[in-house]
PDB file of N, CA and C in Angstrom:
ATOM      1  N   UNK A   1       0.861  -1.176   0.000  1.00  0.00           N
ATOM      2  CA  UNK A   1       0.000   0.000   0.000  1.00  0.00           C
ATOM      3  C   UNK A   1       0.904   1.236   0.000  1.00  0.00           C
ATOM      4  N   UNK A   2       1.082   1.812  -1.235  1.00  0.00           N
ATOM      5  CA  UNK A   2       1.933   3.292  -1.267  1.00  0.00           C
ATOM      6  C   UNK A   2       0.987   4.160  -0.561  1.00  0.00           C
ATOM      7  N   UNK A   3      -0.154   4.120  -0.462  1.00  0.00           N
ATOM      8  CA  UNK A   3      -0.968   5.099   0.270  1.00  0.00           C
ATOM      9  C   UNK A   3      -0.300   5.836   1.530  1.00  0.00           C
ATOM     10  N   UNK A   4       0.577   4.888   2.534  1.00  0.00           N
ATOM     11  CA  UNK A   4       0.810   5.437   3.488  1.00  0.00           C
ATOM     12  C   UNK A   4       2.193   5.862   3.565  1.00  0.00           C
ATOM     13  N   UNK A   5       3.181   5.398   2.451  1.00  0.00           N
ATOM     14  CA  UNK A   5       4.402   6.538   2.333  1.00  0.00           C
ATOM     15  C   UNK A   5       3.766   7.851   1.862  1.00  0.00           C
ATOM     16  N   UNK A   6       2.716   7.860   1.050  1.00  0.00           N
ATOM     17  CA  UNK A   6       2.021   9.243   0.255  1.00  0.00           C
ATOM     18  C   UNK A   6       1.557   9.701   1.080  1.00  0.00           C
ATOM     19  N   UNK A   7       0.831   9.448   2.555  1.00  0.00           N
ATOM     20  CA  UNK A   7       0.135  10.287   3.634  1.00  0.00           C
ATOM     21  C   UNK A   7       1.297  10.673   4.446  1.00  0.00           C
ATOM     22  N   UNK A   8       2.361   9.895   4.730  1.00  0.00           N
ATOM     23  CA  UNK A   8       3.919  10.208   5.407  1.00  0.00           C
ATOM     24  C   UNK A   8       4.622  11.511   4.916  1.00  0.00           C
ATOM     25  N   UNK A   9       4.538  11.489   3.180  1.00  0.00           N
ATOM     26  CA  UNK A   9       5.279  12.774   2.798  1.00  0.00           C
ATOM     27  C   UNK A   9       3.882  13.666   2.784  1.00  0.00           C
ATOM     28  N   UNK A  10       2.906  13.926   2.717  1.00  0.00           N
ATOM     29  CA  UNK A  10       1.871  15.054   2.769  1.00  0.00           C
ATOM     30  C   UNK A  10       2.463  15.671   4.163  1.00  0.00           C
ATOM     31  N   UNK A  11       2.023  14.652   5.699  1.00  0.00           N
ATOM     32  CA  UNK A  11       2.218  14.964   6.652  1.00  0.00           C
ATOM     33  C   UNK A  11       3.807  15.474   7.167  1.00  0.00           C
ATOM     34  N   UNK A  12       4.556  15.033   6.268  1.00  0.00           N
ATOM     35  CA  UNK A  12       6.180  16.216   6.311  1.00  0.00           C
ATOM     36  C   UNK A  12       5.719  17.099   5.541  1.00  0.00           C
ATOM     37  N   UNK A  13       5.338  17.513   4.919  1.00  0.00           N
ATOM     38  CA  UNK A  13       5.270  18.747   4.311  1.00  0.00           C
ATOM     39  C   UNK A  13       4.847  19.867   5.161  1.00  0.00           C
ATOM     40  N   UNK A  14       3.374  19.091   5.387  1.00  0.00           N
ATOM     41  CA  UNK A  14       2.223  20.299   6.287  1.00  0.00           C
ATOM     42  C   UNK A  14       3.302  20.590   7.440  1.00  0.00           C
ATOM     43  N   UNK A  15       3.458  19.370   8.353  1.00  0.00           N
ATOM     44  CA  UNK A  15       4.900  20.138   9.631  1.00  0.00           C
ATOM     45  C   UNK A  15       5.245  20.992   9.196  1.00  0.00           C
ATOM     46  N   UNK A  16       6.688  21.050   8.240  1.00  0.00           N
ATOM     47  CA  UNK A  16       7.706  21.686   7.624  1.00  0.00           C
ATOM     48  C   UNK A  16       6.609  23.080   7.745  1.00  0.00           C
ATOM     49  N   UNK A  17       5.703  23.255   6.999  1.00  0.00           N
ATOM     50  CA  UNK A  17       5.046  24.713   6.616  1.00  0.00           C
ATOM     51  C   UNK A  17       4.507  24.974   7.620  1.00  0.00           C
ATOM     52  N   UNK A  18       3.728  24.141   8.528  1.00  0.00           N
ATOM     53  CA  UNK A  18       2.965  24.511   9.967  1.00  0.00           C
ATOM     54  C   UNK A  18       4.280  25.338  11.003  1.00  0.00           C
ATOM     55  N   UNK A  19       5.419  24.347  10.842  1.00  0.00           N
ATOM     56  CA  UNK A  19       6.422  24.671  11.623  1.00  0.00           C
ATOM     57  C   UNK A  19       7.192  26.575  11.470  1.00  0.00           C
ATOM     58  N   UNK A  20       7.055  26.391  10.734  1.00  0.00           N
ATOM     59  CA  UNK A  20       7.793  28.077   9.516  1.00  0.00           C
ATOM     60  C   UNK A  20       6.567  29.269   9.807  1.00  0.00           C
ATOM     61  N   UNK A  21       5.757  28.778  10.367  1.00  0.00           N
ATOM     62  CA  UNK A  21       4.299  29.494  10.442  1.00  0.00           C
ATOM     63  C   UNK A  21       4.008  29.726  11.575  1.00  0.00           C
ATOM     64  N   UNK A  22       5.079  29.474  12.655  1.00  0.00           N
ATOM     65  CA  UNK A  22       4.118  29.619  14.373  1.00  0.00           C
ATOM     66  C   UNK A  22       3.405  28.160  14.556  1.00  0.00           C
ATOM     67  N   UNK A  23       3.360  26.932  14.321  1.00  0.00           N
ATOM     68  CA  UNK A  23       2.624  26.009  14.422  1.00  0.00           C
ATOM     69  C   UNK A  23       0.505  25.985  15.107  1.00  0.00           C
ATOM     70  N   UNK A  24       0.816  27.127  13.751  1.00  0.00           N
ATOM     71  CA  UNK A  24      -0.843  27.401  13.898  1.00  0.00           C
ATOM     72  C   UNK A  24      -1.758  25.463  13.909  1.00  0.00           C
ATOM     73  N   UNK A  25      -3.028  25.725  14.595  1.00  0.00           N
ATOM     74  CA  UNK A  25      -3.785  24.393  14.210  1.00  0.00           C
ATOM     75  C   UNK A  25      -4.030  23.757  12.550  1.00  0.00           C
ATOM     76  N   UNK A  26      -3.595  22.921  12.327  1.00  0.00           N
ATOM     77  CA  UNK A  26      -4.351  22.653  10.636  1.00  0.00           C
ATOM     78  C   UNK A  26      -5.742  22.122  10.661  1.00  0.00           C
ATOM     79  N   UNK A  27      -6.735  22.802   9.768  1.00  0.00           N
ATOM     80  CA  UNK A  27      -7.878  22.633   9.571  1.00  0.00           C
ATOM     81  C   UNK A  27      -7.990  21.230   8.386  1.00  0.00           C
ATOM     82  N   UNK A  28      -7.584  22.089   7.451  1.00  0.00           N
ATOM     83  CA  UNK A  28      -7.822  20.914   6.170  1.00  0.00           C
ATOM     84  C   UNK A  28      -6.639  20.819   5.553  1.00  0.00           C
ATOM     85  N   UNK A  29      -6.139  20.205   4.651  1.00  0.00           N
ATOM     86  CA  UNK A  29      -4.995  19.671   3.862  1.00  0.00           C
ATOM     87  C   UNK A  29      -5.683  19.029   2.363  1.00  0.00           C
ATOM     88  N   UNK A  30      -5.460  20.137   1.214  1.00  0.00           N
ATOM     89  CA  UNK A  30      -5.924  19.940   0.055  1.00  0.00           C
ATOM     90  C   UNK A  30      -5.014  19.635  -0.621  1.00  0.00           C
ATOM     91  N   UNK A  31      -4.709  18.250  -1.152  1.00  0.00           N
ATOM     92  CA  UNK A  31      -4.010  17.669  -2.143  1.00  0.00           C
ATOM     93  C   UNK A  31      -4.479  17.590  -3.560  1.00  0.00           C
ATOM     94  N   UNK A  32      -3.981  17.560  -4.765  1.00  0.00           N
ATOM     95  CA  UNK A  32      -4.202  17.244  -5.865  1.00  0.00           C
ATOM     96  C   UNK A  32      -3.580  15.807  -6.110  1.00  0.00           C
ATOM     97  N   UNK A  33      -4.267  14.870  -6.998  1.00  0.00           N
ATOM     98  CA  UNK A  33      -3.378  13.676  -7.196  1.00  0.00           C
ATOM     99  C   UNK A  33      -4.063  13.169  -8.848  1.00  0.00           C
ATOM    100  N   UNK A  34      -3.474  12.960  -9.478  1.00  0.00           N
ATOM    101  CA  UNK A  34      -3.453  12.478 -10.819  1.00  0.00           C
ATOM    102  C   UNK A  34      -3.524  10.939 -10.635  1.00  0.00           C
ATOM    103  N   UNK A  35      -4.591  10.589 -11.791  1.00  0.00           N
ATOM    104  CA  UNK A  35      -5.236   9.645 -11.527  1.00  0.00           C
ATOM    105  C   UNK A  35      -3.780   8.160 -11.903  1.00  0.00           C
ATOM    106  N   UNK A  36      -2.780   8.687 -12.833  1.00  0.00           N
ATOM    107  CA  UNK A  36      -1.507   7.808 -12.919  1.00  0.00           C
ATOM    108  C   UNK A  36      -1.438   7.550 -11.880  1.00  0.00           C
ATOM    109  N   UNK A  37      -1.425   8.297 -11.103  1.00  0.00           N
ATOM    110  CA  UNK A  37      -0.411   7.844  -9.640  1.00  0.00           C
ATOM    111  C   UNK A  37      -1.115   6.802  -8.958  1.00  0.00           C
ATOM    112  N   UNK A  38      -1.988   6.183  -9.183  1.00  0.00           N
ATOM    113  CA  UNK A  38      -2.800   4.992  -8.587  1.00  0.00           C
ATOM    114  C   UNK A  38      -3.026   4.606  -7.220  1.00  0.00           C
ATOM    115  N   UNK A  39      -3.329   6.046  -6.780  1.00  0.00           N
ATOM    116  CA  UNK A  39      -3.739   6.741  -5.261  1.00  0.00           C
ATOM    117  C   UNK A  39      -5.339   5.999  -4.962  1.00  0.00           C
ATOM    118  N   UNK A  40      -5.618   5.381  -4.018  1.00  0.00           N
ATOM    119  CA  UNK A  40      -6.984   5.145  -3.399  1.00  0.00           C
ATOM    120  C   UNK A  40      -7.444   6.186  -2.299  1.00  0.00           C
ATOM    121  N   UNK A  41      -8.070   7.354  -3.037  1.00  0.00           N
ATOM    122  CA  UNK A  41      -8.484   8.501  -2.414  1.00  0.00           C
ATOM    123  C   UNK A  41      -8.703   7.986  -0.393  1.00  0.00           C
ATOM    124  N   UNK A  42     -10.289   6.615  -0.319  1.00  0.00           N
ATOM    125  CA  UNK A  42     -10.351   6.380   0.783  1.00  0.00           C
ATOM    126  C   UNK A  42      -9.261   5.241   2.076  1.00  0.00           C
ATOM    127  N   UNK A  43      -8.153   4.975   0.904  1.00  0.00           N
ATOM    128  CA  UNK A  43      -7.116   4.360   1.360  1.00  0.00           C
ATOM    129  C   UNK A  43      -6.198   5.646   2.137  1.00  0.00           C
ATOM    130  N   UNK A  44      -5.723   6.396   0.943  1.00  0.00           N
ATOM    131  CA  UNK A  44      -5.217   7.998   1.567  1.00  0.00           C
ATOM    132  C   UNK A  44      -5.608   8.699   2.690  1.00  0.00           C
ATOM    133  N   UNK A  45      -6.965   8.873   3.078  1.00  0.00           N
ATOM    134  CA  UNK A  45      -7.373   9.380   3.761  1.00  0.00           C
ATOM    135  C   UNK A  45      -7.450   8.527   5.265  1.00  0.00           C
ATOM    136  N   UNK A  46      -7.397   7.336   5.268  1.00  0.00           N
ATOM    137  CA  UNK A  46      -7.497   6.406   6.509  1.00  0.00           C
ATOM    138  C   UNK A  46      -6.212   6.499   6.523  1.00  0.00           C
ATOM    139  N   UNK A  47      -4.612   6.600   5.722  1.00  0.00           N
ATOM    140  CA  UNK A  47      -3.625   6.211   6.206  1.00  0.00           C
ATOM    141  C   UNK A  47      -3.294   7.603   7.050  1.00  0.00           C
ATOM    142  N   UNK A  48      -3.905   9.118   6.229  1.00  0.00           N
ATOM    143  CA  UNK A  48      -3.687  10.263   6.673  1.00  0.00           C
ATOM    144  C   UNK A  48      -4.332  10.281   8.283  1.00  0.00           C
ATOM    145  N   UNK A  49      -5.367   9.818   8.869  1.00  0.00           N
ATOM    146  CA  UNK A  49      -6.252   9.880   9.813  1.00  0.00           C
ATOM    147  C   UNK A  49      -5.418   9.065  10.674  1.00  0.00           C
ATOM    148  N   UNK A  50      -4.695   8.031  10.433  1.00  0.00           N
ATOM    149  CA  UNK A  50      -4.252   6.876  11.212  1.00  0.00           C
ATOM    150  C   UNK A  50      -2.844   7.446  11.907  1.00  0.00           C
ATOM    151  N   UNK A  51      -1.549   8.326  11.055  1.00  0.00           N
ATOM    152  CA  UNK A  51      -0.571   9.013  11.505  1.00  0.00           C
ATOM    153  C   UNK A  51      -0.462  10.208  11.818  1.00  0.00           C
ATOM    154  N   UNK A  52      -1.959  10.995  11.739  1.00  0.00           N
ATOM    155  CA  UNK A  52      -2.561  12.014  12.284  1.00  0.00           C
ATOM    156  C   UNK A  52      -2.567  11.895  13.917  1.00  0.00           C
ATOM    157  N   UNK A  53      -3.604  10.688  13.864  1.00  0.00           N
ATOM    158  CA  UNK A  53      -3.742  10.898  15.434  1.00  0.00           C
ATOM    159  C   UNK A  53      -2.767  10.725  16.705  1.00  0.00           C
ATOM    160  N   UNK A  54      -2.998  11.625  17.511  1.00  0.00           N
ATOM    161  CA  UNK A  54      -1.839  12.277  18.248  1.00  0.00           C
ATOM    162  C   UNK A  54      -1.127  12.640  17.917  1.00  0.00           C
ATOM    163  N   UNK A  55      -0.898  13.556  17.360  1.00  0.00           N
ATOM    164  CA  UNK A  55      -0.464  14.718  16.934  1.00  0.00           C
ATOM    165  C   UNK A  55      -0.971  15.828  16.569  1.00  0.00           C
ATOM    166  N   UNK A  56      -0.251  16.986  16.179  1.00  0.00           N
ATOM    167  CA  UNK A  56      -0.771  18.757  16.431  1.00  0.00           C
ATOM    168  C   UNK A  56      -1.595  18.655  15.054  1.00  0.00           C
ATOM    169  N   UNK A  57      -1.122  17.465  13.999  1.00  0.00           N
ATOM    170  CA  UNK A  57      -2.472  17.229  13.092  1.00  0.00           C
ATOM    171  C   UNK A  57      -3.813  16.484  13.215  1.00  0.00           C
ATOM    172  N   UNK A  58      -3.976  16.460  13.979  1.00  0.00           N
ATOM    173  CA  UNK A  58      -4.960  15.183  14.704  1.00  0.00           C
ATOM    174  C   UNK A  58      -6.341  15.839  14.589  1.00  0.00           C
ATOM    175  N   UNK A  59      -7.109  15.543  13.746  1.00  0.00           N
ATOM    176  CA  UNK A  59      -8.543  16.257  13.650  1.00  0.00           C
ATOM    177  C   UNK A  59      -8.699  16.937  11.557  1.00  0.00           C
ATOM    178  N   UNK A  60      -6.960  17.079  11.609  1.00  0.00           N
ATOM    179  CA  UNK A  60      -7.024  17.549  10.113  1.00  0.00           C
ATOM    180  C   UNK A  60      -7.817  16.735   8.836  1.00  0.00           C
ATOM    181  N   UNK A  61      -8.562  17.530   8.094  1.00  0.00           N
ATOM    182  CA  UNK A  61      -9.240  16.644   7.054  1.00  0.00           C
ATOM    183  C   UNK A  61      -8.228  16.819   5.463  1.00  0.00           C
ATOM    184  N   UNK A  62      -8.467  15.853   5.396  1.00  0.00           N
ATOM    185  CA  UNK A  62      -7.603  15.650   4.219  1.00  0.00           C
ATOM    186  C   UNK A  62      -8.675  15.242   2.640  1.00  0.00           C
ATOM    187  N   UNK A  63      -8.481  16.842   1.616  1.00  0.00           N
ATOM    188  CA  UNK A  63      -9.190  16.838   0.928  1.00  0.00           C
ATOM    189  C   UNK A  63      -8.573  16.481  -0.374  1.00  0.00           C
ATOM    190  N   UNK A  64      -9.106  15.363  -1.319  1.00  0.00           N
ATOM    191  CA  UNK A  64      -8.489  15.457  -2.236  1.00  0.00           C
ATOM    192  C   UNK A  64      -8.979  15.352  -3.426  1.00  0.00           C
ATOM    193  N   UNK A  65      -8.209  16.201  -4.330  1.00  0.00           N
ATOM    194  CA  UNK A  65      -8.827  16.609  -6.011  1.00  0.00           C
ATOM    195  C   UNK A  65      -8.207  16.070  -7.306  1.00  0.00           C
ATOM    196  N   UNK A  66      -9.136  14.854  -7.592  1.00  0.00           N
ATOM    197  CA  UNK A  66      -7.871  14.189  -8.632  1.00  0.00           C
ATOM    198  C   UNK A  66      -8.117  15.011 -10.130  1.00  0.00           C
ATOM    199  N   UNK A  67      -6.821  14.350 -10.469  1.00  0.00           N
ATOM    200  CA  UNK A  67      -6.492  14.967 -11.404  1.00  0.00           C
ATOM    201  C   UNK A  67      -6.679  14.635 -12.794  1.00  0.00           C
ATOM    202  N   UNK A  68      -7.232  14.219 -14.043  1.00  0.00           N
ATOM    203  CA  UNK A  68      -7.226  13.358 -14.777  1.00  0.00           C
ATOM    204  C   UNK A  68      -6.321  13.277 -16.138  1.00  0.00           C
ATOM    205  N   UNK A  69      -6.270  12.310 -16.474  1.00  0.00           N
ATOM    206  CA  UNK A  69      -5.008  12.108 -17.231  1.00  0.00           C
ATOM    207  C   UNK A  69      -5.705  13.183 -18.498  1.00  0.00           C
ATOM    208  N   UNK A  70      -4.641  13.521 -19.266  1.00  0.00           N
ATOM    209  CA  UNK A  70      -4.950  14.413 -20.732  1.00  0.00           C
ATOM    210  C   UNK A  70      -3.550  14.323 -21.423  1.00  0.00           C
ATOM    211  N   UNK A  71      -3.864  14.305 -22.133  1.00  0.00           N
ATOM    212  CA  UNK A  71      -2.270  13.569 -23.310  1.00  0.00           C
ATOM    213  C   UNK A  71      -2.723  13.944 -24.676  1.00  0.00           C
ATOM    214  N   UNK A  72      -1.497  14.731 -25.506  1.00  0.00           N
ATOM    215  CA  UNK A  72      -1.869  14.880 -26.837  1.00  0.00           C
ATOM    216  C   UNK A  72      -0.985  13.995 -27.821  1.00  0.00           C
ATOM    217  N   UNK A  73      -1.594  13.709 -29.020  1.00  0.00           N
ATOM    218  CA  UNK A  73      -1.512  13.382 -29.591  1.00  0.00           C
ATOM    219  C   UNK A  73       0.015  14.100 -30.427  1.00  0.00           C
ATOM    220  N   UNK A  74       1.245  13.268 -30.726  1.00  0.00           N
ATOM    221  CA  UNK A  74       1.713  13.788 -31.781  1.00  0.00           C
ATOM    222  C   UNK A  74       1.872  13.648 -32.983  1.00  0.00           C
ATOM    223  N   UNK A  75       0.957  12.683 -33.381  1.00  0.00           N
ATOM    224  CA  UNK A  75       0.378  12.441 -34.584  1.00  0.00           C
ATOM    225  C   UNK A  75      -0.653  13.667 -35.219  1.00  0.00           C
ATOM    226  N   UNK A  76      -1.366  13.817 -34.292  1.00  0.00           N
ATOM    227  CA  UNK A  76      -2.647  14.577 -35.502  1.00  0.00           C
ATOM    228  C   UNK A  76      -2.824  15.869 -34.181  1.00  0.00           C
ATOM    229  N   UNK A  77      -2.181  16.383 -33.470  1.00  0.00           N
ATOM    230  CA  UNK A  77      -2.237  17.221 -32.561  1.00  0.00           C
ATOM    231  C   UNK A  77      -3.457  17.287 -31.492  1.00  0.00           C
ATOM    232  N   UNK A  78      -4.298  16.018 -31.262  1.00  0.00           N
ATOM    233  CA  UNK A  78      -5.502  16.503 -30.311  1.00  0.00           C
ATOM    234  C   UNK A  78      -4.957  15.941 -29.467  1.00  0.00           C
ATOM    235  N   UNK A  79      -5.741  16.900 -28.409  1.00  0.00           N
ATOM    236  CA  UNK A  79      -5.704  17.206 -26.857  1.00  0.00           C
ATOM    237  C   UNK A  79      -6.743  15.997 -26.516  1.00  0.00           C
ATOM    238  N   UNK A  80      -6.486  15.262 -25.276  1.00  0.00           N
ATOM    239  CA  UNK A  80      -7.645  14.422 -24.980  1.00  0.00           C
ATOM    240  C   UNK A  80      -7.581  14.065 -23.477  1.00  0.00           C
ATOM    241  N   UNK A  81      -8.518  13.659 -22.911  1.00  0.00           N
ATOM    242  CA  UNK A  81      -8.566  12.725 -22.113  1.00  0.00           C
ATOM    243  C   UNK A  81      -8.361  11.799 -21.697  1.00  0.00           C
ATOM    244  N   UNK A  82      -8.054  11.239 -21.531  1.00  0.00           N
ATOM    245  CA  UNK A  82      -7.143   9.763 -20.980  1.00  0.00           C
ATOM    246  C   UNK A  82      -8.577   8.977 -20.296  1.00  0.00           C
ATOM    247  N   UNK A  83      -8.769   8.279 -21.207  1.00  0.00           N
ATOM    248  CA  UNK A  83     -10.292   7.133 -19.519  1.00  0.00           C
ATOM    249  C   UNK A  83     -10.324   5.857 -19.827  1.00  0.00           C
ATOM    250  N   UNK A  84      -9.519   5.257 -19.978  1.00  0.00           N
ATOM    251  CA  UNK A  84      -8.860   4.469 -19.726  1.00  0.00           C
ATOM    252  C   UNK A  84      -6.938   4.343 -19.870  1.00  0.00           C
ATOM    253  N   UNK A  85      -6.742   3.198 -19.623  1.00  0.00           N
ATOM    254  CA  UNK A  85      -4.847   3.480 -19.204  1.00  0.00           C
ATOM    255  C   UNK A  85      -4.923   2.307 -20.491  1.00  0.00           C
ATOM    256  N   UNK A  86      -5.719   2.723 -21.921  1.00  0.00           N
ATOM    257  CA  UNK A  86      -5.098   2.287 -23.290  1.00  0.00           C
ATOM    258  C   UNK A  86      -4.474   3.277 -23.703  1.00  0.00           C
ATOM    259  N   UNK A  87      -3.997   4.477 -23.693  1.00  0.00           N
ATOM    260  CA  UNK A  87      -3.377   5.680 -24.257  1.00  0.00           C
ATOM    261  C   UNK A  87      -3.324   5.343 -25.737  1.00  0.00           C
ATOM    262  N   UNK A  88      -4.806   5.569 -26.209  1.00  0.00           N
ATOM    263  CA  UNK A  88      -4.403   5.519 -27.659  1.00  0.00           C
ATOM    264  C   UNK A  88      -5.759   6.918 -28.260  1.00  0.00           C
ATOM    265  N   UNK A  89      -5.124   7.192 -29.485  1.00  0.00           N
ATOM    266  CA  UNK A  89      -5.439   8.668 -29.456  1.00  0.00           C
ATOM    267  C   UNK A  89      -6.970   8.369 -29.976  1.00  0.00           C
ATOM    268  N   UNK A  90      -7.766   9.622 -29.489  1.00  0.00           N
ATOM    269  CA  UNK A  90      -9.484   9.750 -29.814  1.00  0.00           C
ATOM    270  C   UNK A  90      -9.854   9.239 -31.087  1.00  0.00           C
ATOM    271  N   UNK A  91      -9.194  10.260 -31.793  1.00  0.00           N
ATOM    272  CA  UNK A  91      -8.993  10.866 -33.530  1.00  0.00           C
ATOM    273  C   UNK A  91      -8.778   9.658 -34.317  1.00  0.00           C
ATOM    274  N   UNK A  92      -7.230   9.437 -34.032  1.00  0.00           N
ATOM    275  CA  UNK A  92      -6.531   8.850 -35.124  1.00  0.00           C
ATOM    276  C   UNK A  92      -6.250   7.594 -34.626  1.00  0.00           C
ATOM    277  N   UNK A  93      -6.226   7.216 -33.372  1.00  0.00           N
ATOM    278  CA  UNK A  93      -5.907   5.807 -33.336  1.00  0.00           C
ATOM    279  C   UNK A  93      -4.500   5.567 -32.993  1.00  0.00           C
ATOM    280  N   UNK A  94      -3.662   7.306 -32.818  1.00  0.00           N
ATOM    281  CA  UNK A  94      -1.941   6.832 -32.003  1.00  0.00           C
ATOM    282  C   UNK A  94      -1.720   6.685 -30.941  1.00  0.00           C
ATOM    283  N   UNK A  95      -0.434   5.955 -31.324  1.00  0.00           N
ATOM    284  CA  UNK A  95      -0.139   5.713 -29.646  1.00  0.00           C
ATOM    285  C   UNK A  95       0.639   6.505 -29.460  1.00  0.00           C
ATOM    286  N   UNK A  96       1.358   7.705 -30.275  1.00  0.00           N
ATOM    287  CA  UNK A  96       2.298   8.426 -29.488  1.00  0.00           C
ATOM    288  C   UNK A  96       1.868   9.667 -29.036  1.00  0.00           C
ATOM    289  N   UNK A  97       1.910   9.033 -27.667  1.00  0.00           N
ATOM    290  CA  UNK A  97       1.230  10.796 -27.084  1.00  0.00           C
ATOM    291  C   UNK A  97       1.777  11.174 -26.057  1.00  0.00           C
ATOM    292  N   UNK A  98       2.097  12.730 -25.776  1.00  0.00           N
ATOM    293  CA  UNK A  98       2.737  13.372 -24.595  1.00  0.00           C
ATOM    294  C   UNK A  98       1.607  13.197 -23.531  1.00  0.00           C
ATOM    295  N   UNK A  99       2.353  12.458 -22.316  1.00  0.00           N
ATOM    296  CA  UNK A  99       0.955  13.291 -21.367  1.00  0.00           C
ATOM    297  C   UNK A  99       1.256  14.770 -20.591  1.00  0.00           C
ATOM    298  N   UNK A 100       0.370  15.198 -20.913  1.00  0.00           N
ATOM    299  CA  UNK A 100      -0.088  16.330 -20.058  1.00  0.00           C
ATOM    300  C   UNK A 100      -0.382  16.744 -18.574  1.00  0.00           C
ATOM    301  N   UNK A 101      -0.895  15.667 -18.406  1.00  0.00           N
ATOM    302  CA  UNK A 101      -1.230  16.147 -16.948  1.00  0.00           C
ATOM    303  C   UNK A 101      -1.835  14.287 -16.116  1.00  0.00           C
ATOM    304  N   UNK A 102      -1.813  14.080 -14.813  1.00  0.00           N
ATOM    305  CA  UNK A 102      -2.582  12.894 -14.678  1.00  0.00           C
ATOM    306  C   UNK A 102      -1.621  12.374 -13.649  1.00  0.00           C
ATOM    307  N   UNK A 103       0.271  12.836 -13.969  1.00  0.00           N
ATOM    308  CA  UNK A 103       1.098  11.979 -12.807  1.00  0.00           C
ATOM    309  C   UNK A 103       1.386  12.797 -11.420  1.00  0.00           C
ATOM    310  N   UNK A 104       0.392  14.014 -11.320  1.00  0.00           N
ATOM    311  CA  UNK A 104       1.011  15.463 -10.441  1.00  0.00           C
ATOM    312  C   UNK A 104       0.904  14.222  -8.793  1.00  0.00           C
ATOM    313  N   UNK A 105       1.081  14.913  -8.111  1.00  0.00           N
ATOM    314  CA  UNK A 105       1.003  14.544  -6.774  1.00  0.00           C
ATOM    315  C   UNK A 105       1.291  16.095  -6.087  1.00  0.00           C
ATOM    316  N   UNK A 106       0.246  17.238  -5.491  1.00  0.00           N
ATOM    317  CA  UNK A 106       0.369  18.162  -4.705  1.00  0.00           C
ATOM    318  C   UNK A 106      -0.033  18.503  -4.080  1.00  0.00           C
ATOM    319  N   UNK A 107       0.535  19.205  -2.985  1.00  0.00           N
ATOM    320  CA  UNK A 107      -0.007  19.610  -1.830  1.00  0.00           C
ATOM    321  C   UNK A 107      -0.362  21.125  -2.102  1.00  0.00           C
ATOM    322  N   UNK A 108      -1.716  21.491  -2.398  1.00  0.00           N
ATOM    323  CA  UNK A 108      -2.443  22.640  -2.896  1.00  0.00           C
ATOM    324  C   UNK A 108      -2.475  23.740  -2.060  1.00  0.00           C
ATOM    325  N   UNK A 109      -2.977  23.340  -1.079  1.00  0.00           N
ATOM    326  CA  UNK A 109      -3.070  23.857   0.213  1.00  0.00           C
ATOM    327  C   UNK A 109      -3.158  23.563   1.737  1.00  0.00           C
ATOM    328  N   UNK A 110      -3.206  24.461   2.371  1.00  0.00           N
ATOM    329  CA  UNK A 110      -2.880  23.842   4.180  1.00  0.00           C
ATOM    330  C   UNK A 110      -4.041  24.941   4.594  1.00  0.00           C
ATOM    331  N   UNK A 111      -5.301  24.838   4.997  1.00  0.00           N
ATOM    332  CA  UNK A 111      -6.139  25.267   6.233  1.00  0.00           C
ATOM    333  C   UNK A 111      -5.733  25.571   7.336  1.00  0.00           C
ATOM    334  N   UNK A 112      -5.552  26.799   8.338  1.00  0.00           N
ATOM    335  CA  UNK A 112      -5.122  26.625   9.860  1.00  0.00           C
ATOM    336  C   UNK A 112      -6.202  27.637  10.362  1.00  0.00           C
ATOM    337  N   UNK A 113      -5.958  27.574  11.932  1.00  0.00           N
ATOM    338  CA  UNK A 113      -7.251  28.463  12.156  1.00  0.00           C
ATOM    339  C   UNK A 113      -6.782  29.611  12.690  1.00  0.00           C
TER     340      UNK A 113
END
């Protein structure tokens, strides 16, 4: 389960910035995650809740906004969607395509009160 090295580095991050900040309370913790990265949103969130508790993050909600794959084509230049992990183009039927967007993994924002 990568879920809980991925809730390990969220929760160094938020420290690191909570810490630099006066160690205000954290409210929420808004991540972005691209659907490549083969993140289980309610896996994420139980591993985040589980190394949360007891600690100055303990209560923090952890919100997250995936991201979806989009890859163009360099065959016939379209932009597309990715919905399934066949990466083959809308249009034309290529397989060579840049992706665009889909592998991000970020920490968007930090809530404090």
């Amino acid at each position: 389960m990568h879920e809980m090295s991925i809730a390990r580095n969220i929760v160094e991050i938020v420290e690191d910035v909570v810490r630099a900040n006066g160690d205000p309370r954290v409210d929420r913790v808004h991540v972005a995650i691209g659907r490549m990265v083969g993140v289980v949103p309610d896996s994420l969130t139980f591993c985040f809740e589980a190394i949360t508790s007891d600690t100055p993050l303990s209560g923090a909600s952890l919100i997250i906004e995936p991201i979806p794959i989009r890859a163009r084509c360099t065959d016939c230049g379209l932009t597309f969607e990715v919905e399934s992990f066949a990466f083959r183009c809308d249009s034309c039927g290529g397989t060579s395509l840049d992706v665009e967007s889909g592998d991000e993994l970020l920490v968007r924002s930090i809530e404090v009160q």
